[in-house]
Protein backbone atom coordinates (compact mmCIF):
# COMPACT_ATOMS: atom_id res chain seq x y z
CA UNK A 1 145.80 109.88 136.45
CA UNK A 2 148.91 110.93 137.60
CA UNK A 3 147.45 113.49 139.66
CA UNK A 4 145.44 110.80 141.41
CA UNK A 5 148.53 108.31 141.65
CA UNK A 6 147.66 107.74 145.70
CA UNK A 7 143.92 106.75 144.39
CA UNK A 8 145.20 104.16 141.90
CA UNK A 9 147.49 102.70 144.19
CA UNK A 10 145.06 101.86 146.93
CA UNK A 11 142.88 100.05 144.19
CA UNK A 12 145.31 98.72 143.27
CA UNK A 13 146.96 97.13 146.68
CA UNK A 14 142.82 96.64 147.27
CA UNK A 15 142.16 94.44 144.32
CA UNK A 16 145.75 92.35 144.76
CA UNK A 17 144.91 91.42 148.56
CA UNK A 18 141.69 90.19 147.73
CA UNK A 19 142.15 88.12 145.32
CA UNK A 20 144.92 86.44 147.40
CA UNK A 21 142.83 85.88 150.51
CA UNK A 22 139.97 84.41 148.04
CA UNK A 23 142.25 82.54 146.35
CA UNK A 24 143.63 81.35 149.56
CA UNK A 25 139.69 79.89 150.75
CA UNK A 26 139.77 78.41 147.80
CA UNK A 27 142.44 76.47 147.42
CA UNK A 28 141.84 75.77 151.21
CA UNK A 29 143.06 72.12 152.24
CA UNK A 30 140.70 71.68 155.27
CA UNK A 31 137.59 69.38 153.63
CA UNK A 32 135.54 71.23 156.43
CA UNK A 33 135.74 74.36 154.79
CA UNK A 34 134.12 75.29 151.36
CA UNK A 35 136.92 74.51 148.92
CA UNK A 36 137.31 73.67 145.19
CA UNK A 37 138.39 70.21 145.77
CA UNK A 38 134.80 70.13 148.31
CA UNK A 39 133.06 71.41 145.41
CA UNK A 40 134.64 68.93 143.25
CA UNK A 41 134.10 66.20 145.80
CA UNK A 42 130.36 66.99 146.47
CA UNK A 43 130.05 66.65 142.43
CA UNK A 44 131.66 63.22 142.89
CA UNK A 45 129.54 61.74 145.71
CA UNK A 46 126.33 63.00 144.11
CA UNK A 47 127.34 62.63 140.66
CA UNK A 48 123.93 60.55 139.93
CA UNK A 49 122.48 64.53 140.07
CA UNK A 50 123.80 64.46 136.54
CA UNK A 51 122.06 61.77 135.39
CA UNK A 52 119.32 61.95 132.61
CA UNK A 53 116.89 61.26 134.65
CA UNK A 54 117.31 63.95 137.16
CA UNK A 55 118.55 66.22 134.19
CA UNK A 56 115.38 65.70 132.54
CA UNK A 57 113.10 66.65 135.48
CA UNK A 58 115.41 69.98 136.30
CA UNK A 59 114.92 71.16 132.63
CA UNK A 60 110.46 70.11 133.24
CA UNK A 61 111.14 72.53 136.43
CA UNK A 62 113.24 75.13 135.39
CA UNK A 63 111.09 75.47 131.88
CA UNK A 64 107.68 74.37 132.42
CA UNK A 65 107.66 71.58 130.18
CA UNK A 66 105.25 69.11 130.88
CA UNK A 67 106.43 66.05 129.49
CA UNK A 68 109.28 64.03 128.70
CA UNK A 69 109.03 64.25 125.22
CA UNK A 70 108.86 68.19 125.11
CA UNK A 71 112.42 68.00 127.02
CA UNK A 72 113.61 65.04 124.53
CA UNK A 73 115.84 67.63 122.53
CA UNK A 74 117.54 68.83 125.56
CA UNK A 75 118.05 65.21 126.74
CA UNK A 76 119.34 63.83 123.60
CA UNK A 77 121.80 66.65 123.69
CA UNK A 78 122.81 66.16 127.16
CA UNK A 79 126.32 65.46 128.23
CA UNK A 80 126.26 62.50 131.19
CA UNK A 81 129.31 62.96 132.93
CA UNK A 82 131.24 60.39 134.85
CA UNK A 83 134.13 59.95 137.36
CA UNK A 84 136.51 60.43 135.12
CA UNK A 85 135.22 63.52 133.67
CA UNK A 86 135.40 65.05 137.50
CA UNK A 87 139.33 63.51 137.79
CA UNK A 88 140.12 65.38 134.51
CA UNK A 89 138.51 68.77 136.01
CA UNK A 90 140.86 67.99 139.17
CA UNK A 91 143.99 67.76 137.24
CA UNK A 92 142.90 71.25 135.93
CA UNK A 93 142.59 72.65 139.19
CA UNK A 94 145.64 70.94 140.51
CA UNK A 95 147.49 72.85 137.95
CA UNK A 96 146.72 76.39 138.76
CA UNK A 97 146.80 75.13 142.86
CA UNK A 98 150.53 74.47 142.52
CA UNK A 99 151.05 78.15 140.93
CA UNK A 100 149.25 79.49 144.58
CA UNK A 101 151.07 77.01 146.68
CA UNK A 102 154.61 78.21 144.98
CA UNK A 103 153.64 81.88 144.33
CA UNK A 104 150.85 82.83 145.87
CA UNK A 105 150.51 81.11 149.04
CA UNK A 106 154.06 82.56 150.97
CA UNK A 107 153.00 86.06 149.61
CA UNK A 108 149.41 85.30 151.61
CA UNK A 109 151.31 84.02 154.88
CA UNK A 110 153.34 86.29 154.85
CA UNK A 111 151.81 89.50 154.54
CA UNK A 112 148.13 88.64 155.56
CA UNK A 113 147.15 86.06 157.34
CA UNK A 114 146.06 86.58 160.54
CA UNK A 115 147.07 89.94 160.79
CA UNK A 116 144.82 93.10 161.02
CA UNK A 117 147.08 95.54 159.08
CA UNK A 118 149.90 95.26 156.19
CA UNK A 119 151.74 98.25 154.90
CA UNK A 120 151.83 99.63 151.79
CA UNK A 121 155.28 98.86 151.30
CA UNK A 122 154.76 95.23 152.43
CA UNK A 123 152.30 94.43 150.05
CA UNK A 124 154.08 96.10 147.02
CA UNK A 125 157.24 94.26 147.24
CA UNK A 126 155.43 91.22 148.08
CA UNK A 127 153.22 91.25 145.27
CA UNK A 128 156.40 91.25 143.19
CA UNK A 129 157.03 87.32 143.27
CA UNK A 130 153.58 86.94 141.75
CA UNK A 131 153.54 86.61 138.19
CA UNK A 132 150.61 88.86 137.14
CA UNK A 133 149.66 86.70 133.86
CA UNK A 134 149.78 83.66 135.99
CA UNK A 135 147.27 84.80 138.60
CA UNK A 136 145.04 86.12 135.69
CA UNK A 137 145.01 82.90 133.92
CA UNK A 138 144.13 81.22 137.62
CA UNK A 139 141.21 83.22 138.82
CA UNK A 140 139.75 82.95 135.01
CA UNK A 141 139.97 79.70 135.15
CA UNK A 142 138.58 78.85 138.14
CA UNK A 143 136.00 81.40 137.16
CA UNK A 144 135.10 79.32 134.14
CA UNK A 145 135.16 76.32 136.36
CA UNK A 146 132.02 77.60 138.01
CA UNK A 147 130.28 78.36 135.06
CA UNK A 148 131.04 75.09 132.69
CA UNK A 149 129.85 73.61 136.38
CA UNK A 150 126.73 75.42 136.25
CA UNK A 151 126.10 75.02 132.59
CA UNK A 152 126.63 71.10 132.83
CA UNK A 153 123.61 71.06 135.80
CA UNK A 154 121.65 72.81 134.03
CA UNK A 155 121.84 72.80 130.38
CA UNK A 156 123.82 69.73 130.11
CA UNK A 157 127.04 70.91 128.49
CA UNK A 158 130.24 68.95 128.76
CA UNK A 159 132.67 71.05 131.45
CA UNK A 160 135.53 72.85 129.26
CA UNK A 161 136.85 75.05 131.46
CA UNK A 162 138.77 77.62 129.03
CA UNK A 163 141.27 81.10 129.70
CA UNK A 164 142.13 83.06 126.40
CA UNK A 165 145.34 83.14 126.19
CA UNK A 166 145.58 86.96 125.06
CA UNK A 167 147.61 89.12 127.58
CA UNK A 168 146.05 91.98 129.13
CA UNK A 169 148.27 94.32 127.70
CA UNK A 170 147.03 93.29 124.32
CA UNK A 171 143.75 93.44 125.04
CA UNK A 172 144.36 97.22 125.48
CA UNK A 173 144.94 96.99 122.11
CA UNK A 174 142.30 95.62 120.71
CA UNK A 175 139.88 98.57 120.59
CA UNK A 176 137.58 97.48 117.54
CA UNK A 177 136.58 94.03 119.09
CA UNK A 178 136.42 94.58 122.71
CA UNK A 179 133.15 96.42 122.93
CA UNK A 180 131.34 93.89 121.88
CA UNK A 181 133.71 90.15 123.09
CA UNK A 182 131.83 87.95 124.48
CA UNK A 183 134.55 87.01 127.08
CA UNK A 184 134.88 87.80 130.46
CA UNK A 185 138.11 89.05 130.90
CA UNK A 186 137.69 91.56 127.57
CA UNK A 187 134.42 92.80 128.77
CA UNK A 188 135.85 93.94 132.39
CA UNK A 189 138.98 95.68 129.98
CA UNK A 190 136.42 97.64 128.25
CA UNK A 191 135.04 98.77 131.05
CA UNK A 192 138.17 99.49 133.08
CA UNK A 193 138.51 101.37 129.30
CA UNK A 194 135.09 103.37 129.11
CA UNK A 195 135.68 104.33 133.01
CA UNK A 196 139.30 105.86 132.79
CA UNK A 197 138.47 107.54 129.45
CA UNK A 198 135.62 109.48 131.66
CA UNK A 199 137.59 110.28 134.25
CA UNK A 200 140.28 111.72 132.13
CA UNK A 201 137.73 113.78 130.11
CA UNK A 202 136.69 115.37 133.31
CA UNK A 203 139.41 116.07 134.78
C-alpha cells in the first residue's frame, strides 16, 4: 500500500469531499430544496399516509393480499405514528445538524463551495477540524433515518433510528464476527477488508 500511497490519498480526499457536499444538501436550510427537515416535514403534513387504513391497503398492494383479514396480522402489528413521534425524530436530526453546522459546515465553505478546484493541501488540513467518529456516527445515522423511514411505510415498524457505537478501528478487530454482521457499517469494513487483502496478495 505504501507503494500506492498517491492512490490511497486521492480516495481518500474523494470520499471526505463527498460526503461533505452531501451532507451539506442535506442539512440544507432552504425548504425549496430537498432537505431532511423537507423530508421530515412532508412526513408531517401527510402523516394520515401512516394511518391503518392506508397501511393496510399498501401491504393488499405490495403483497397481493386480497382482503383485510389476510393483512390483519400485519395491521395488528402496525406502529401508527403521530406528531410527536416525527418531533422526537427531529430532535435526532437536530443533534447530528449542530455537529455539521460547528464542524462540518466552515470546512464545506471554506474549501468547496462554489469553487471548481481545491488543493490537496487545502482539503487535508481542512479535514483536520472534523472529528472522524463524529461524522461516522452522522452519516449512519441519517442513513438509518431513511431506512426506519422506509420500514415504518411499509412494514409498519416504529422509527428507531440506531449507530453502533463500536469505533472503526475496532471493528478492524473484530475478524470472527464481521463476515457475517448484519450492520451496515461492519459489512462495508469487511469489504474495505476482503478488497485490501487482494490487492496486497497481488502485489
Amino acid at each position: 500500500m505504501g507503494s500506492a500511497a498517491t492512490f490511497w490519498n486521492t480516495a481518500l480526499d474523494a470520499l471526505l469531499t463527498s460526503a461533505v457536499v452531501t451532507l451539506g444538501r442535506i442539512f440544507d436550510p432552504e425548504g425549496r430544496n430537498y432537505s431532511v427537515n423537507r423530508l421530515l416535514k412532508h412526513c408531517v403534513d401527510n402523516i394520515e399516509i401512516f394511518e391503518l387504513t392506508a397501511f393496510t391497503q399498501r401491504q393488499m398492494d405490495r403483497y397481493g393480499l386480497q382482503s383485510r383479514e389476510q393483512a390483519q396480522q400485519r395491521i395488528d402489528l402496525a406502529f401508527v405514528p403521530t406528531y410527536a413521534d416525527f418531533q422526537q425524530l427531529k430532535k435526532s436530526v437536530e443533534q447530528r445538524r449542530k455537529f455539521y453546522v460547528a464542524d462540518v459546515k466552515p470546512f464545506r465553505h471554506e474549501i468547496f463551495a462554489h469553487r471548481g478546484v481545491a488543493q490537496e493541501s487545502e482539503i487535508s488540513n481542512g479535514s483536520t477540524s472534523i472529528d472522524p467518529e463524529k461524522l461516522r456516527e452522522c452519516v449512519l445515522f441519517l442513513q438509518a433515518l431513511g431506512q426506519s423511514l422506509h420500514q415504518l411505510y411499509f412494514d409498519g415498524v416504529r422509527p428507531s433510528p440506531t449507530v453502533s457505537n463500536v469505533p472503526t478501528s475496532e471493528m478492524l478487530l473484530q475478524k470472527n464476527t464481521l463476515e457475517s454482521a448484519a450492520t451496515l457499517p461492519d459489512r462495508v469494513v469487511a469489504d474495505v477488508r476482503r478488497v485490501i487483502s487482494s490487492i496486497v496478495a497481488v502485489g
